[in-house]
Protein backbone atom coordinates (compact mmCIF):
# COMPACT_ATOMS: atom_id res chain seq x y z
CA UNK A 1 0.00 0.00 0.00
CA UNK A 2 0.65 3.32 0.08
CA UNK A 3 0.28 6.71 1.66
CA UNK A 4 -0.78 10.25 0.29
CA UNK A 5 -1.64 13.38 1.34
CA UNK A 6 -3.95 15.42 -1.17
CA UNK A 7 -5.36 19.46 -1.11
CA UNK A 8 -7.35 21.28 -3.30
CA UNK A 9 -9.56 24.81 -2.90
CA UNK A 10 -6.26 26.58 -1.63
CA UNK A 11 -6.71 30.14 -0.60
CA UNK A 12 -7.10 32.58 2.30
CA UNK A 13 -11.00 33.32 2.68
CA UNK A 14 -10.39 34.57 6.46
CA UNK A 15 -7.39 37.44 5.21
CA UNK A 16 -9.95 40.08 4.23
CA UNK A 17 -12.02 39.80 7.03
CA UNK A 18 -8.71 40.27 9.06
CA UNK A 19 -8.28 43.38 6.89
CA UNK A 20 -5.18 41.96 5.67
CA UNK A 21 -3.49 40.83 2.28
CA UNK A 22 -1.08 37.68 1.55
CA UNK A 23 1.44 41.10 1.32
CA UNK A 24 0.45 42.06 4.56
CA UNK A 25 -0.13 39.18 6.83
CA UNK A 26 2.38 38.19 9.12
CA UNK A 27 3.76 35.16 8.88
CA UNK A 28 1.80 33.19 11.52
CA UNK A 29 -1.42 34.74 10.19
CA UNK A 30 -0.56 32.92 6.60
CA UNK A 31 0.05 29.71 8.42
CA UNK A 32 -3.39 29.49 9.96
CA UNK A 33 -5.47 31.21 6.90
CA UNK A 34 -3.52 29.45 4.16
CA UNK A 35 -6.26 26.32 4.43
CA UNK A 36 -7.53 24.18 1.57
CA UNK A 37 -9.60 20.87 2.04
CA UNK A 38 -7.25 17.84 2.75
CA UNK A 39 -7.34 14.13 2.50
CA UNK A 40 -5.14 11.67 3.58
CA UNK A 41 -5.03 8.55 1.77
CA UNK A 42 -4.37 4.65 2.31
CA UNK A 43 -4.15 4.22 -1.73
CA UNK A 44 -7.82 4.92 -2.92
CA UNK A 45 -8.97 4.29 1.01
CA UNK A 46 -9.74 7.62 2.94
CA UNK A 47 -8.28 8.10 6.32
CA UNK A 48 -8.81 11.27 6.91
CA UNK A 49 -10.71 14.24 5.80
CA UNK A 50 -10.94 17.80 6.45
CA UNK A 51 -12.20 20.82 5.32
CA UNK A 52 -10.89 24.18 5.42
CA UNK A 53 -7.50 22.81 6.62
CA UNK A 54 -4.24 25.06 7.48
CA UNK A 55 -1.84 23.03 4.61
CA UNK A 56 0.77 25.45 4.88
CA UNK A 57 1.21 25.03 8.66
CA UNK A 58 0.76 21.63 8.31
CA UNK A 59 3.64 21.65 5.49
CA UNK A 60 6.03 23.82 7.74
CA UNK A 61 5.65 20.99 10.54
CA UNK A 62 6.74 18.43 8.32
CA UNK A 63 9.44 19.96 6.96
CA UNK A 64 10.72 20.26 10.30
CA UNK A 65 10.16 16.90 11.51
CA UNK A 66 11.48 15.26 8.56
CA UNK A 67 14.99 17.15 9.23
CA UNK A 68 15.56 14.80 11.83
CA UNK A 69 15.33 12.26 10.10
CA UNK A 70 13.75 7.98 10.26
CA UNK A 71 16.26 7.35 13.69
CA UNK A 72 15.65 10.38 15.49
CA UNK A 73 12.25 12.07 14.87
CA UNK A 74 9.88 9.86 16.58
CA UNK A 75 6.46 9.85 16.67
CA UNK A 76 4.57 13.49 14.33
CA UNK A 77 1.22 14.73 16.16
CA UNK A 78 0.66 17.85 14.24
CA UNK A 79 0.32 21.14 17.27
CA UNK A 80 -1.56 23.55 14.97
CA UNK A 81 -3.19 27.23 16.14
CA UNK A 82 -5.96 26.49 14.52
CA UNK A 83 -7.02 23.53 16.93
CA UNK A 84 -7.83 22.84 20.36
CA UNK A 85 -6.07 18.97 20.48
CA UNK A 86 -2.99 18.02 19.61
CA UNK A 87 -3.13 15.51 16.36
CA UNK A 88 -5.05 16.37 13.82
CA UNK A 89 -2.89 14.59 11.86
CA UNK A 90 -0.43 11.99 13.74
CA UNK A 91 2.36 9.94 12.12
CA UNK A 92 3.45 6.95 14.28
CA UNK A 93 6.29 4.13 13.95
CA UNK A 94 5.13 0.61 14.60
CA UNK A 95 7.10 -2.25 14.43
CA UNK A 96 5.31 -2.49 10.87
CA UNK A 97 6.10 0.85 9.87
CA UNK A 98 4.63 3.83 9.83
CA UNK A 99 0.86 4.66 9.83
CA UNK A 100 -0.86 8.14 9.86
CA UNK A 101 -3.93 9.09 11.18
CA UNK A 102 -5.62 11.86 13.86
CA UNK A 103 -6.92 12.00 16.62
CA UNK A 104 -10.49 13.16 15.76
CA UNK A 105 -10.82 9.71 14.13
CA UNK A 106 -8.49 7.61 16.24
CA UNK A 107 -9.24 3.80 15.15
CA UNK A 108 -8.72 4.92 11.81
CA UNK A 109 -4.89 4.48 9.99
CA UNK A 110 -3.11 3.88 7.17
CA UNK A 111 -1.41 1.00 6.17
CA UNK A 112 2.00 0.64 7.21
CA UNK A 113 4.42 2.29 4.98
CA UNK A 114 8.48 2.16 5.14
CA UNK A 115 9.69 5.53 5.55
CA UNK A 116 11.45 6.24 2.23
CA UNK A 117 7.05 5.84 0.98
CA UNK A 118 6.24 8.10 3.73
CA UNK A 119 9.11 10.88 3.15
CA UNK A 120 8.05 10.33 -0.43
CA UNK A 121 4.68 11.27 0.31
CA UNK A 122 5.24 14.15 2.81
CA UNK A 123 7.94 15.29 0.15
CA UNK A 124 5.54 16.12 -2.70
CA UNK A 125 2.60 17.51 -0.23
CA UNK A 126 5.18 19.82 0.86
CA UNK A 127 6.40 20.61 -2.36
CA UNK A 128 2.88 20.76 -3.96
CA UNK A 129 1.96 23.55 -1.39
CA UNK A 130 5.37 25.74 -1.29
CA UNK A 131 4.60 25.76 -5.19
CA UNK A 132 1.14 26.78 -4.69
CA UNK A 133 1.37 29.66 -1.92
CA UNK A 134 4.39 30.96 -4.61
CA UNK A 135 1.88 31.33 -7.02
CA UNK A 136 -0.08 33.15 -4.68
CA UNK A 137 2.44 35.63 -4.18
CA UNK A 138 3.57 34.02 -0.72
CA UNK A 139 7.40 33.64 -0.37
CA UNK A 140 8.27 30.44 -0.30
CA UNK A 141 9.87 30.55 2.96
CA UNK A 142 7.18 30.66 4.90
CA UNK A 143 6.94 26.46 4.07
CA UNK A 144 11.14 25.74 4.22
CA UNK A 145 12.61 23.70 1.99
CA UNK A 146 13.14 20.29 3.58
């Protein structure tokens, strides 16, 4: 099997409302109100679902997690200012592999995937959305390269 991680609809909605721009937000503003709906996928099997999602924070804490690398990251529970609970989305090792999930749906995983499948997967998510908010006019280091 494998793993994905999917987006489309990305935009801001909440910026004008804030009386701001994707010029003038800050930083952590763009994080939360760059959302799109997301899926995350067990091959054609849908894990998880969400609407209105902050991708670009959820990018930026991959990126950073990955750094670290298969033998020292550990376990991911995505800590996001947009939600109350930790895990939203949650990548865990198992003797297996790794799975994702969240915690708003918490009998529900993946597969198990090796990590070079699951770097694969959080590799083009990332890069799909660093391309996107470019196009929007965001700089593309507000989602690092990994």
């Amino acid at each position: 099997m494998t793993v994905g991680f999917a987006y489309r609809g990305l935009g801001a909605r909440d910026l004008p409302r804030r009386g701001l721009t994707l010029r003038t937000a800050p930083a952590y503003v763009l994080l939360v109100d760059l959302e799109a709906d997301f899926v995350v996928l067990d091959g054609e099997r849908v894990v998880m679902e969400e609407g209105l999602f902050p991708v670009a924070e959820l990018a930026r804490e991959l990126v950073f997690w990955l750094r670290a690398g298969e033998e020292a990251c550990g376990d991911f529970a995505f800590d996001s200012m947009s939600y109350d609970e930790v895990g939203a989305v949650r990548i865990v090792h198992g003797d297996d592999g790794w799975r994702v999930g969240g915690v708003y749906d918490p009998g529900v995983w993946s597969a198990p995937v090796e990590w070079d499948v699951l770097v694969r997967a959080v590799r083009g998510f990332v890069d799909g959305v660093r391309e996107d908010i470019a196009a929007m006019g965001v700089g593309p280091g507000l989602v690092p390269l990994g």
